[in-house]
Protein backbone atom coordinates (compact mmCIF):
# COMPACT_ATOMS: atom_id res chain seq x y z
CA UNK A 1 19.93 -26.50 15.47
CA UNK A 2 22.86 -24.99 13.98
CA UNK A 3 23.37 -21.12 14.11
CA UNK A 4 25.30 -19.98 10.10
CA UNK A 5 26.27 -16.51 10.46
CA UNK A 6 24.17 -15.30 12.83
CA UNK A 7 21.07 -17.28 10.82
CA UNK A 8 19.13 -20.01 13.09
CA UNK A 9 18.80 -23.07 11.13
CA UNK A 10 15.95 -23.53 12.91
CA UNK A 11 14.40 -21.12 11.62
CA UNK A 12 14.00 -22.73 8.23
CA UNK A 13 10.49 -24.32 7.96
CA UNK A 14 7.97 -25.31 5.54
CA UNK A 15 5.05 -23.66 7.39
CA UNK A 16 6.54 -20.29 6.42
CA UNK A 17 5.70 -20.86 2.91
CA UNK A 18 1.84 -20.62 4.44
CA UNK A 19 -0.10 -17.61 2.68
CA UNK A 20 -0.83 -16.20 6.15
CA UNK A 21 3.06 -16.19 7.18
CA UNK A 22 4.22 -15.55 3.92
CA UNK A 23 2.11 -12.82 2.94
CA UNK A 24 1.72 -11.42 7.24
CA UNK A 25 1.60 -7.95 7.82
CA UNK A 26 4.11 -7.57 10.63
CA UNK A 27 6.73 -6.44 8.49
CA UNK A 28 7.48 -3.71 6.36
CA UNK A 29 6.77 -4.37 2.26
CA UNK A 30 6.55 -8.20 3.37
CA UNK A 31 3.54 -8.75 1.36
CA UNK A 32 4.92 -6.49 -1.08
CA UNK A 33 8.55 -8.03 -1.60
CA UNK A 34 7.16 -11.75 -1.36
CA UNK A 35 5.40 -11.26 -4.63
CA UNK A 36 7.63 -8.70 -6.60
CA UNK A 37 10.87 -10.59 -5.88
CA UNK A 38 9.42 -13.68 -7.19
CA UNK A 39 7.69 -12.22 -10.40
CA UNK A 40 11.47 -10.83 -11.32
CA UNK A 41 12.75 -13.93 -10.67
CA UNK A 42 10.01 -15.71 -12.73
CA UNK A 43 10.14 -14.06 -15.27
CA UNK A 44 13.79 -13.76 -16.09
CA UNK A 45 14.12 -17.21 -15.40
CA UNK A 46 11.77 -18.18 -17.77
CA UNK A 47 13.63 -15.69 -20.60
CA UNK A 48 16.89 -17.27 -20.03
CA UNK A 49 15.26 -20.71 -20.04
CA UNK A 50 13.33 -20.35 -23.53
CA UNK A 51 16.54 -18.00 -24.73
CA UNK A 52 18.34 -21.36 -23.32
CA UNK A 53 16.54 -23.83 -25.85
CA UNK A 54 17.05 -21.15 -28.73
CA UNK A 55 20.89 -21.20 -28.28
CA UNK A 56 20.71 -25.05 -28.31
CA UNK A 57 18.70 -25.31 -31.39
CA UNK A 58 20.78 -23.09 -33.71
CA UNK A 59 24.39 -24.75 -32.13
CA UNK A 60 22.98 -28.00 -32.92
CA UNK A 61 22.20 -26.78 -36.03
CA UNK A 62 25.56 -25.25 -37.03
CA UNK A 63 27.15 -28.73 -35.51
CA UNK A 64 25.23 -30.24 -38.12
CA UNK A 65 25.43 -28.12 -41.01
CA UNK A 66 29.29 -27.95 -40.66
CA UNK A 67 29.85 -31.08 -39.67
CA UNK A 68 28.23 -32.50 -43.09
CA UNK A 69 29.88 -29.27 -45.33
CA UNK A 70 33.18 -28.92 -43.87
CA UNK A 71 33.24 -26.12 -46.38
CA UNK A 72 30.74 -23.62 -44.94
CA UNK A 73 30.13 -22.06 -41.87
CA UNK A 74 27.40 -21.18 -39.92
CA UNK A 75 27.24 -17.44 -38.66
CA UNK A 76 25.06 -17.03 -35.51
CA UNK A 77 27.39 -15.54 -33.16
CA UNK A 78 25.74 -12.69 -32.35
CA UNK A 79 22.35 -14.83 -31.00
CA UNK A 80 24.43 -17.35 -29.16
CA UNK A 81 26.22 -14.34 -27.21
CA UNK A 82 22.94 -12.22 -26.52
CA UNK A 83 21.16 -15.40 -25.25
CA UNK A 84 24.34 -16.50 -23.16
CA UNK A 85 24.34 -13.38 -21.44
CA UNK A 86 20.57 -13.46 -20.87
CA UNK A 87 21.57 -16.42 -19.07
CA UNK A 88 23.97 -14.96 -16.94
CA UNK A 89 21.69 -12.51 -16.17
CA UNK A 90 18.86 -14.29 -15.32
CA UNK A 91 20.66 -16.57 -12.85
CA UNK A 92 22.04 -13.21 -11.17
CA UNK A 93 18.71 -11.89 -11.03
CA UNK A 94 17.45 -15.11 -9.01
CA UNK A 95 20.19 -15.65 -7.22
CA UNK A 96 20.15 -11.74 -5.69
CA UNK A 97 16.48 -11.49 -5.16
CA UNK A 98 15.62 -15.18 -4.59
CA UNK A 99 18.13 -15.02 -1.64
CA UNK A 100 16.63 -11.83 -0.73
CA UNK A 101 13.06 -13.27 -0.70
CA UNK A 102 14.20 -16.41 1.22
CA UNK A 103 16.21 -14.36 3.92
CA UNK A 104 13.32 -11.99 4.41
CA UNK A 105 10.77 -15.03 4.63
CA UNK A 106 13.00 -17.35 7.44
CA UNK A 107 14.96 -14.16 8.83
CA UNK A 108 12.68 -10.99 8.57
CA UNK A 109 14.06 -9.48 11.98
CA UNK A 110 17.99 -10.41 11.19
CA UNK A 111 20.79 -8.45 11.95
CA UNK A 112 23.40 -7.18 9.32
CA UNK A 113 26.57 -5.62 9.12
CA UNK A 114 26.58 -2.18 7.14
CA UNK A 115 28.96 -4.19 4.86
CA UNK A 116 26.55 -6.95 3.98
CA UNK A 117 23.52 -4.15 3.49
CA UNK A 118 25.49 -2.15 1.39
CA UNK A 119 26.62 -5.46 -0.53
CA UNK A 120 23.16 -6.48 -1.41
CA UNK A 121 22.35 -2.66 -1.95
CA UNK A 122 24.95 -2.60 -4.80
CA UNK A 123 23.93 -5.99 -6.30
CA UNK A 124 20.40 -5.12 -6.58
CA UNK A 125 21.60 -1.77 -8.80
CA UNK A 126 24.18 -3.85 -10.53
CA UNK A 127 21.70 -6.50 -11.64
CA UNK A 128 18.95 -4.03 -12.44
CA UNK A 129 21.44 -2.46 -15.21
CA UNK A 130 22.35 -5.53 -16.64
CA UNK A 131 18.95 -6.97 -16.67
CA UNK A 132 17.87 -3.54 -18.82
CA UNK A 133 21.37 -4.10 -21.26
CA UNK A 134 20.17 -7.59 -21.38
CA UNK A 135 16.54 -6.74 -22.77
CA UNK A 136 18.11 -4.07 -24.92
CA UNK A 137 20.64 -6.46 -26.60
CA UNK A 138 17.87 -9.46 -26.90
CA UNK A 139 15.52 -6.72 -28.75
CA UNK A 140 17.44 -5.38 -31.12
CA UNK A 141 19.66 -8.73 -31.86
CA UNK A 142 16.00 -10.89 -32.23
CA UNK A 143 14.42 -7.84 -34.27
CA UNK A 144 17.10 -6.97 -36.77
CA UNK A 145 19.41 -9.87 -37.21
CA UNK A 146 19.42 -12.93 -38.88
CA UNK A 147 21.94 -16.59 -39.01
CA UNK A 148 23.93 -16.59 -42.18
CA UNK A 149 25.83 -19.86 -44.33
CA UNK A 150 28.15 -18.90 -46.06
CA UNK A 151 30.87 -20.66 -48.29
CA UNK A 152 28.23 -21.50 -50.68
CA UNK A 153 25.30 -20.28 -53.31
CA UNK A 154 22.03 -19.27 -51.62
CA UNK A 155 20.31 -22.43 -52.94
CA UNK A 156 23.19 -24.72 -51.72
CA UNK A 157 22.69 -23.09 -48.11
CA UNK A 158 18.70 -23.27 -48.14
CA UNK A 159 19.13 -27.27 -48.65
CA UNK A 160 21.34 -27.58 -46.11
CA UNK A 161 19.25 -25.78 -43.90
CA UNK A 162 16.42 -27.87 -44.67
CA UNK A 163 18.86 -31.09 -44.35
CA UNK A 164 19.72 -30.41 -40.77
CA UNK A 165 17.93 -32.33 -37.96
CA UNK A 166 17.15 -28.45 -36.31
CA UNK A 167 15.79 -26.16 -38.19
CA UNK A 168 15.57 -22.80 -36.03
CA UNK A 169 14.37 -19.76 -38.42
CA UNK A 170 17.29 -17.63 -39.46
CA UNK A 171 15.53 -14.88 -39.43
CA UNK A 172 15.57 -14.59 -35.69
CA UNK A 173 12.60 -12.20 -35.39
CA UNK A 174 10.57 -15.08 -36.76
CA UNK A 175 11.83 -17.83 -34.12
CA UNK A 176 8.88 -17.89 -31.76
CA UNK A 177 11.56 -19.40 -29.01
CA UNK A 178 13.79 -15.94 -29.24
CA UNK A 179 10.31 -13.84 -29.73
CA UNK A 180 9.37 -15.27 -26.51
CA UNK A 181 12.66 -14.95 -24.81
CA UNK A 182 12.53 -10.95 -25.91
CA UNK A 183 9.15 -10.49 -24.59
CA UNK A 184 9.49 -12.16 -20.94
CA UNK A 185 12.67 -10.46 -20.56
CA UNK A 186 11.13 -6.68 -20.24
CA UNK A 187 8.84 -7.77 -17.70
CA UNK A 188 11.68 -9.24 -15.95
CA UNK A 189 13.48 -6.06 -16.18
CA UNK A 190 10.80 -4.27 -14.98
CA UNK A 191 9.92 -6.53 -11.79
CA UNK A 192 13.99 -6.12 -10.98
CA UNK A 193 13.95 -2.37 -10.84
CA UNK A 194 11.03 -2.64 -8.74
CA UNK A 195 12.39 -5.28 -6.03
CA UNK A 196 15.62 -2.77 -6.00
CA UNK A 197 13.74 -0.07 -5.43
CA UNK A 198 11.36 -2.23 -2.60
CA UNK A 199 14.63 -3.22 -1.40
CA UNK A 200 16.36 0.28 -0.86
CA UNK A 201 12.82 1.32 0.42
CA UNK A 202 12.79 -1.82 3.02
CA UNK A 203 16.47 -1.09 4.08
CA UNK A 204 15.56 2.35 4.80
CA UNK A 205 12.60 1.61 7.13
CA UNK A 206 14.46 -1.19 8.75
CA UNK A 207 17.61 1.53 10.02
CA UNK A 208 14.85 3.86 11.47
CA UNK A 209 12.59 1.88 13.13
CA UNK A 210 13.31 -1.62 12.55
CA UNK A 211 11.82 -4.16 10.40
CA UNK A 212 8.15 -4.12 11.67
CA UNK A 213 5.30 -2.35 9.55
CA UNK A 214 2.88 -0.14 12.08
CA UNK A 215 0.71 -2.55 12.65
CA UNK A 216 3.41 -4.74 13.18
CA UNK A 217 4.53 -2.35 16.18
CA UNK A 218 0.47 -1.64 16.91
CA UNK A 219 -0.15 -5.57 17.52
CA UNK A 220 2.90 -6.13 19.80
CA UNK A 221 1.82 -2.93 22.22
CA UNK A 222 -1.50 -4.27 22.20
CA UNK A 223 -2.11 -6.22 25.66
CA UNK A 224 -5.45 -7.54 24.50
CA UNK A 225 -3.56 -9.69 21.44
CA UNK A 226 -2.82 -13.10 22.59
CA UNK A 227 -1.50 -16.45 21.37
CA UNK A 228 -3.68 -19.46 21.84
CA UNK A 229 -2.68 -23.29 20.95
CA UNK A 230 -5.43 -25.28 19.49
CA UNK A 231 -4.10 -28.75 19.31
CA UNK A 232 -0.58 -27.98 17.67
CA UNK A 233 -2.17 -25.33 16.02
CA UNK A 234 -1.45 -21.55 17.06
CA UNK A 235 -4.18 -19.03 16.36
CA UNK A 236 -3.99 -15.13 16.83
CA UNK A 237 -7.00 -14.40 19.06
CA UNK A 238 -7.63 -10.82 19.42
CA UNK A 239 -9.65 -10.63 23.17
CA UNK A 240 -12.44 -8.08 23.20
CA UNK A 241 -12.90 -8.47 20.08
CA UNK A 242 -13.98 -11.99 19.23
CA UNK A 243 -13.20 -13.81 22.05
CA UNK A 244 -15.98 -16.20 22.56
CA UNK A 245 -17.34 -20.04 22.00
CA UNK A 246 -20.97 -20.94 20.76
CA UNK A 247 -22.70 -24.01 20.24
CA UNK A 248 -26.26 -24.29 18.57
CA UNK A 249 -26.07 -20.61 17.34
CA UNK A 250 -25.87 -19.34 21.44
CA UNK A 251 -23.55 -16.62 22.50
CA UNK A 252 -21.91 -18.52 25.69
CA UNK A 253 -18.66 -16.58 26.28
CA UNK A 254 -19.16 -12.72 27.84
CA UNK A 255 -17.16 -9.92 25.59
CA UNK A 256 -15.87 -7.29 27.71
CA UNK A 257 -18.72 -4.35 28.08
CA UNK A 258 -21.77 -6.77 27.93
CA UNK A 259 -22.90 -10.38 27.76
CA UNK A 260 -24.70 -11.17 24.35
CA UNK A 261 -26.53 -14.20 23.52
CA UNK A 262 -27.62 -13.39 19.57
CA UNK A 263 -24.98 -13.86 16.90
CA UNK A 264 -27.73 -12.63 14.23
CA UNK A 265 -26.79 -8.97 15.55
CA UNK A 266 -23.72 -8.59 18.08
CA UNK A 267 -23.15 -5.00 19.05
CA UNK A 268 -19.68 -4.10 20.50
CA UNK A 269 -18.32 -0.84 22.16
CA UNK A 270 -17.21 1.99 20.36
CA UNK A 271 -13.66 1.15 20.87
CA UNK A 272 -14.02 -2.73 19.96
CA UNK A 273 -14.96 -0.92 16.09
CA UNK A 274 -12.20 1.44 16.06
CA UNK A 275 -10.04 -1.06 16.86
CA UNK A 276 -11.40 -3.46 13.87
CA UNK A 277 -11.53 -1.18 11.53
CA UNK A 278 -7.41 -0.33 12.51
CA UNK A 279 -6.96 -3.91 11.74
CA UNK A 280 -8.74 -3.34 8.27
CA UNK A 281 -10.84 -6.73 9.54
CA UNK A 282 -12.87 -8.29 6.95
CA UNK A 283 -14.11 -11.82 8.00
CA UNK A 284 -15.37 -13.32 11.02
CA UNK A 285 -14.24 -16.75 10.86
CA UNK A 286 -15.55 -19.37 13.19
CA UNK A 287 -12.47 -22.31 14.07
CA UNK A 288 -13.16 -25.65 15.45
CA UNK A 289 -10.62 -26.92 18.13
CA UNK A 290 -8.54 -28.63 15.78
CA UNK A 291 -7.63 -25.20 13.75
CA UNK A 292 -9.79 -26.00 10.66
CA UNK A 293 -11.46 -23.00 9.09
CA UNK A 294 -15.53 -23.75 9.11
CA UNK A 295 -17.17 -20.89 8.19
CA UNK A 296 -16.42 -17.30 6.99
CA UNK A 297 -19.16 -14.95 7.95
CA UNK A 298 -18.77 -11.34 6.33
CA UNK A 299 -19.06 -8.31 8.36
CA UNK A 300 -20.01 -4.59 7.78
CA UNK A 301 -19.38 -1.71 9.92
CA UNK A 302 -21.70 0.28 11.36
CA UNK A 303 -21.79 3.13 14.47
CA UNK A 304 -21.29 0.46 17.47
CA UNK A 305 -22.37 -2.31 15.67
CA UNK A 306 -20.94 -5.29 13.43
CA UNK A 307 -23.65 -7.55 12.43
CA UNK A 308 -23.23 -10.88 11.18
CA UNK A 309 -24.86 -11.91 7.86
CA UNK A 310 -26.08 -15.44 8.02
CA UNK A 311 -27.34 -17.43 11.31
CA UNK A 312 -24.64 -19.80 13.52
CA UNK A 313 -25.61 -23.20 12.85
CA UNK A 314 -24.90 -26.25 15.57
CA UNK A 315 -21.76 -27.80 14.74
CA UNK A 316 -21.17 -29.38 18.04
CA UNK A 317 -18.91 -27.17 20.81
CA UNK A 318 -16.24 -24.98 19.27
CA UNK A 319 -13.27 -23.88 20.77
CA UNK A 320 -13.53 -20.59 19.96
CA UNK A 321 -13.72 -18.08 16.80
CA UNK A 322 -10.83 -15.97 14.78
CA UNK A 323 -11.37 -12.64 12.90
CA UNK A 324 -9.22 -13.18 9.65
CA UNK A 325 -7.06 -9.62 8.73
């Protein structure tokens, strides 16, 4: 596959869009940025988008007003440019922070110049202050302006208002396309400054220790963390901790520091909880060989024990079973 800048084509894949790769924990803010980046880009998309279909309506309207009454003219300048720079905006947003979020989800452990860093640095600022003059301008043009025809009597204007084939509100404020444009843009704004801010944070952690969270760093010093294929499938197995195979509710496998044959009750060593609990485990999941989820059995802890709520049934011979982080 094709190497782009340093950037293995390969590396692109539709697995990645998986919630457990997507949302891992391996890497700094990755959770964090996967769902901030995309709620700025959502929702300044969808401002621009509605703000999009208000511009059309009142220059289709204008086209037709003036078109039939060469005589007047339409005045809604000041709408069309606050919504065509919402535009602008919102495609700068998603193009900084969608590129951001796709980067960080194919290429989390890339390497960039200090050029490149400080160029998507400066763009997340930049588009974080014109996403807030954007939201500003939308406000206050939607809440206190209106679309004018002049050239003519008020009644003259009103019927050709109500003769053209659009009829967008004049009053702006009462346009439920521009109200809705003004009130998905501030959440947009907000979600931008955040994702700057997560950025600036990430870029930080990445020059000091790299791009790996702690546990990231915890799992790959870990010699008891191992990669198992299950028929194509690959499934984290964490040995010592739930390492084993059963079949008709019986224990078969032995679990470093004692052999066990009840799943009702398992108790582990002191150091298989301390290193659960560092993993903030929640489920014990049993997996059949072909990778499919079966059952999720909660956990609690307790001083040397985890017990099991609910009994093992016999689903035939299992391959083995997964604690889910």
């Amino acid at each position: 596959m094709a190497i782009i800048w340093g950037l293995d084509l390969h590396e692109i894949q539709w697995n990645k869009f998986k919630g457990a790769k997507m949302f891992n924990r391996a890497y700094h803010l990755r959770r964090t940025k996967m769902i901030i980046y995309q709620m700025a880009m959502i929702f300044c998309v969808i401002s621009e988008s509605v703000g999009t279909a208000a511009l059309s309506d009142y220059l289709d309207q204008q086209d037709d007003i003036q078109k039939q009454h060469p005589e007047v003219k339409v005045h809604n300048n000041d709408f069309i440019g606050a919504a065509s720079y919402n535009i602008f905006v919102g495609v700068s947003v998603a193009t900084i922070f969608g590129a951001a979020f796709f980067f960080d989800l194919f290429w989390p452990e890339r390497h960039e110049s200090k050029s490149v860093r400080l160029a998507w640095k400066i763009s997340a600022v930049v588009v974080s202050v014109m996403m807030l003059g954007s939201a500003l301008t939308m406000t206050i043009i939607t809440a206190t302006h209106s679309a004018r025809i002049t050239g003519t009597d008020a009644a003259s204007a009103t019927k050709y208002w109500a003769e053209a084939a659009k009829k967008p509100a004049l009053q702006y404020r009462t346009n439920p396309k521009a109200i809705t444009s003004v009130v998905f843009a501030w959440p947009g704004w907000v979600a931008t400054v955040a994702s700057t801010a997560i950025l600036l944070m990430s870029h930080k952690h990445d020059d000091e220790v790299g791009p790996k969270s702690n546990y990231g760093r915890e799992t790959e010093s870990v010699p008891a963390i191992q990669e198992t294929e299950t028929e194509g499938k690959t499934t984290t197995v964490y040995a010592g901790i739930k390492l084993f195979q059963v079949a008709s509710g019986q224990l078969l496998h032995q679990i470093s520091g004692g052999n066990y044959s009840s799943v009702d009750s398992v108790v582990f060593l002191k150091e298989h909880i301390e290193l659960a609990v560092a993993y903030e485990i929640e489920d014990m999941v049993w997996v059949s060989r072909n990778g499919e989820r079966i059952i999720g059995l909660p956990i609690d802890y307790r001083p040397y024990e985890i017990r099991v709520q609910g009994n093992v049934v016999a689903l035939g011979t299992w391959s083995h079973g997964i604690v889910i982080l």
